[in-house]
Every structure is written in C-alpha cells, then in structure tokens.
C-alpha atoms as a PDB file:
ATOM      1  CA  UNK A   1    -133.377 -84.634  21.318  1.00  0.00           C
ATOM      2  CA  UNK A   2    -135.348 -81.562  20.817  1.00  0.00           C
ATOM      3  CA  UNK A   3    -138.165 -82.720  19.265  1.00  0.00           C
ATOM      4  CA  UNK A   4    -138.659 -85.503  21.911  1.00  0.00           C
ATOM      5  CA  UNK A   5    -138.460 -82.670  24.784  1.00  0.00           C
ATOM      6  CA  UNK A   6    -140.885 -80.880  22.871  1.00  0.00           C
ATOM      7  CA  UNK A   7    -143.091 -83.773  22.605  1.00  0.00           C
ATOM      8  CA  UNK A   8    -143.160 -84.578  25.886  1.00  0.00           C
ATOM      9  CA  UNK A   9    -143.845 -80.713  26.769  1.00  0.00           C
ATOM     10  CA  UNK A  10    -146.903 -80.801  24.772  1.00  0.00           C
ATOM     11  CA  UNK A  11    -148.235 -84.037  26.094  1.00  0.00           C
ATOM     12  CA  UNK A  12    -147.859 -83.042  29.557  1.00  0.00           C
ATOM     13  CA  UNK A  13    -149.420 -79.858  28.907  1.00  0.00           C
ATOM     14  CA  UNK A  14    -152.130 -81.932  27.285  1.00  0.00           C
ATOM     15  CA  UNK A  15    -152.293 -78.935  24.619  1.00  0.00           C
ATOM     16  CA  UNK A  16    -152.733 -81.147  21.497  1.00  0.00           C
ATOM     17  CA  UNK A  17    -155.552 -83.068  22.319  1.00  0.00           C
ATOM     18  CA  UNK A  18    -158.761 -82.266  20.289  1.00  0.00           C
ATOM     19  CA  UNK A  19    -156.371 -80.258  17.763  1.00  0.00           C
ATOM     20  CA  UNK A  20    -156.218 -80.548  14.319  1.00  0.00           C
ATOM     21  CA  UNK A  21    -152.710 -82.326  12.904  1.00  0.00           C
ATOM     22  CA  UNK A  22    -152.218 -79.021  11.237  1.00  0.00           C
ATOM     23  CA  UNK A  23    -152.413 -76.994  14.350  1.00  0.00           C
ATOM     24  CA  UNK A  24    -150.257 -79.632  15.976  1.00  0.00           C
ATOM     25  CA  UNK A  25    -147.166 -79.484  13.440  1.00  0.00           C
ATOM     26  CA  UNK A  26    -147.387 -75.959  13.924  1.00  0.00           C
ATOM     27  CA  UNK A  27    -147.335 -75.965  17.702  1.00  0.00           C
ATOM     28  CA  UNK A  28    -144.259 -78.274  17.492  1.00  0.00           C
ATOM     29  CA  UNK A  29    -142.758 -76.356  15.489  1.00  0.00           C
ATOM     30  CA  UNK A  30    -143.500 -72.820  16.803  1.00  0.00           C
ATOM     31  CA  UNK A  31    -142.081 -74.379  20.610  1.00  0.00           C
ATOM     32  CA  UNK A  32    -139.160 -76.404  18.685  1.00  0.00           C
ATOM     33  CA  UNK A  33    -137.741 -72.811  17.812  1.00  0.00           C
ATOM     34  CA  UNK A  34    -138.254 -71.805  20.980  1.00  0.00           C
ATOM     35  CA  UNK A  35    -136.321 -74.436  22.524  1.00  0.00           C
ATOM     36  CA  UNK A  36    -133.513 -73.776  19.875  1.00  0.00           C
ATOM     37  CA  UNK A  37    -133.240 -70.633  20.757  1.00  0.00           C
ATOM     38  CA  UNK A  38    -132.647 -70.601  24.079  1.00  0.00           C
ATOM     39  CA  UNK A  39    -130.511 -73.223  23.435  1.00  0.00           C
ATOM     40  CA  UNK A  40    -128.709 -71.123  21.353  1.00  0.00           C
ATOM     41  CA  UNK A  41    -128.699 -68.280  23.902  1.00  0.00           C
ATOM     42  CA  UNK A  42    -126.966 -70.112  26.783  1.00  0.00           C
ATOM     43  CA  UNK A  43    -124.263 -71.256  23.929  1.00  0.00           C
ATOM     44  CA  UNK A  44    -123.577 -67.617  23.086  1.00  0.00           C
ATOM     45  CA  UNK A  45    -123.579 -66.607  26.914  1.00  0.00           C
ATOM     46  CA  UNK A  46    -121.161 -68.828  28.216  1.00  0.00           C
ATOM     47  CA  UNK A  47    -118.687 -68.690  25.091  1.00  0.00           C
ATOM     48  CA  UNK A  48    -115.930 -67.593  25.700  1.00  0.00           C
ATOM     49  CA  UNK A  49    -115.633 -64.013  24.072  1.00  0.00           C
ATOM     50  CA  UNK A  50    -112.059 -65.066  22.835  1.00  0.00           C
ATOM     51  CA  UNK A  51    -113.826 -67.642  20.674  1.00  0.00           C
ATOM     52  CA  UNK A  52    -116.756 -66.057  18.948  1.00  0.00           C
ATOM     53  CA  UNK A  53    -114.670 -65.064  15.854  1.00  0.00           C
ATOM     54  CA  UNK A  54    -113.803 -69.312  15.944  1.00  0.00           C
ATOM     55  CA  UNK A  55    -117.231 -70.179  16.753  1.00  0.00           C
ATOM     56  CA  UNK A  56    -118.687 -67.832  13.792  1.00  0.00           C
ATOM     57  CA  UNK A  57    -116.041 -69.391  11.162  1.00  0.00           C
ATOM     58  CA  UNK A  58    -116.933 -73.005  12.328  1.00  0.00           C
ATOM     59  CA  UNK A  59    -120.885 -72.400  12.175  1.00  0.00           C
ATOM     60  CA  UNK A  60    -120.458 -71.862   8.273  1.00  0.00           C
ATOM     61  CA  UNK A  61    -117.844 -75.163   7.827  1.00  0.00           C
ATOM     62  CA  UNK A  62    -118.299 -77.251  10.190  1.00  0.00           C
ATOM     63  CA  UNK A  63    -120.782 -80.594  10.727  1.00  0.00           C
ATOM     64  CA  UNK A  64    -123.064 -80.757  13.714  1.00  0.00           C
ATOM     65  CA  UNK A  65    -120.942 -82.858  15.234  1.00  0.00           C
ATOM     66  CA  UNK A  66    -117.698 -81.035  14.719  1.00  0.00           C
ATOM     67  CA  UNK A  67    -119.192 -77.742  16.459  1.00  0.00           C
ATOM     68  CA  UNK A  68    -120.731 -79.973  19.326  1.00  0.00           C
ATOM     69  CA  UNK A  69    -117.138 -81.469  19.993  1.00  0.00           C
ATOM     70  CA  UNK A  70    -115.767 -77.727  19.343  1.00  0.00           C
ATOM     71  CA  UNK A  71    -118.278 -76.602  21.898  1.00  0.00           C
ATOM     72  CA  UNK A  72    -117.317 -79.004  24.431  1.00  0.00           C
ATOM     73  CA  UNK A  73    -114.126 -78.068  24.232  1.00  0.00           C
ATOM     74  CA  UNK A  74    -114.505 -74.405  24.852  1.00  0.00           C
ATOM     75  CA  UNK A  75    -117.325 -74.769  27.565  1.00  0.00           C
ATOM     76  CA  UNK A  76    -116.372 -77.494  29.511  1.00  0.00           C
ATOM     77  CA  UNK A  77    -119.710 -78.031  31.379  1.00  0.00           C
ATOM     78  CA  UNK A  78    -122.113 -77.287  28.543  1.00  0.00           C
ATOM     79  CA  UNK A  79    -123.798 -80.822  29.281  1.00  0.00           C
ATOM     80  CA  UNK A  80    -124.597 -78.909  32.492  1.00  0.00           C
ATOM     81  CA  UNK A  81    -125.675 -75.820  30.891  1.00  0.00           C
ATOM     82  CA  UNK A  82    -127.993 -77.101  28.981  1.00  0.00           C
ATOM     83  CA  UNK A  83    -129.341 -78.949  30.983  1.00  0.00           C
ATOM     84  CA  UNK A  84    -130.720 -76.364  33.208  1.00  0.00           C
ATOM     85  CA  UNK A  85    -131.569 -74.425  30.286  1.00  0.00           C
ATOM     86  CA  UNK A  86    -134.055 -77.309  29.490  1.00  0.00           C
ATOM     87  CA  UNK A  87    -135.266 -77.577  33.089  1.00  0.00           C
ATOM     88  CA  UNK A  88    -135.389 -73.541  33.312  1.00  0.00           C
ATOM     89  CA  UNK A  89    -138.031 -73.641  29.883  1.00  0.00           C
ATOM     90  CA  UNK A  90    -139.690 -76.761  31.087  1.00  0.00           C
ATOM     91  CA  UNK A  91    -140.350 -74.878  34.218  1.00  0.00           C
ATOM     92  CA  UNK A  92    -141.734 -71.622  32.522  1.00  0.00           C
ATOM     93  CA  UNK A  93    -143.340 -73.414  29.642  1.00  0.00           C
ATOM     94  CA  UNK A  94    -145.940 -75.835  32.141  1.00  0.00           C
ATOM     95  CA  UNK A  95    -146.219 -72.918  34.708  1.00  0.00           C
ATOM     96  CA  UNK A  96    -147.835 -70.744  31.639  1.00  0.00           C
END
C-alpha cells in the first residue's frame, strides 16, 4: 500500500524522470519513511493512552496482521484516520 502511494507521489510530481535508478530507490525510500512515519504518528495520537502499555507488548509479538486487527479494535475509525493522514501528506508533499 505504501509503496504504491509513494509511487504514485513521485510520478505525479514527475520527480524521477531523468534520474538515475540509484537516486530513484533512494527517493522511494527516503519518502516511504516518511509516509511510515506519519503513519505511525496518527496511530500513536489517537491510541488510546489506556492501551500503549498493550500496544508496546504486541509490537514485539505480534504479526502485522494481528496488530492491524488489534488496532482496529482500539481505534474504531482508523480506516478514516489514515486516510486523511494520506490525503493531509499528499497535500503537503505536491504543494512543496
């Protein structure tokens, strides 16, 4: 999911034409970890502070998956969330 928004970012910013594929993996990667953490960010934000010693325990166990359902059930509109999150660096990152 990330690396497709990220893909499309760069395409529509039209950043990676003429660049070398070096500079391009880097670019995708530098604005991949970007993405992640703001990602990250709005996770931690709307937590609920009751659950961060949970959430901490389950980053170190727990699949992907299992922490995505965890999330979901903790922040019930993190679909939303994110969403705008996306929209919000999308925004910012084509404005630039």
């Amino acid at each position: 999911m990330i690396n497709e928004f990220v893909n499309r970012l760069l395409e529509e910013k039209g950043i990676l034409k003429g660049q070398d594929p070096e500079v391009q993996k880097q670019l995708r990667a530098d604005l991949e970890k970007r993405v992640e953490d703001r990602i990250n960010a709005a996770i931690l934000r709307e937590i609920p502070e009751r659950e961060l010693g949970t959430f901490e325990k389950r980053m170190e166990v727990a699949t992907d998956e299992e922490i995505q359902v965890y999330l979901k059930s903790v922040i019930p509109d993190m679909d939303q969330i994110l969403a705008a999150e996306l929209v919000h660096f999308q925004a910012t990152y084509l404005n630039a």
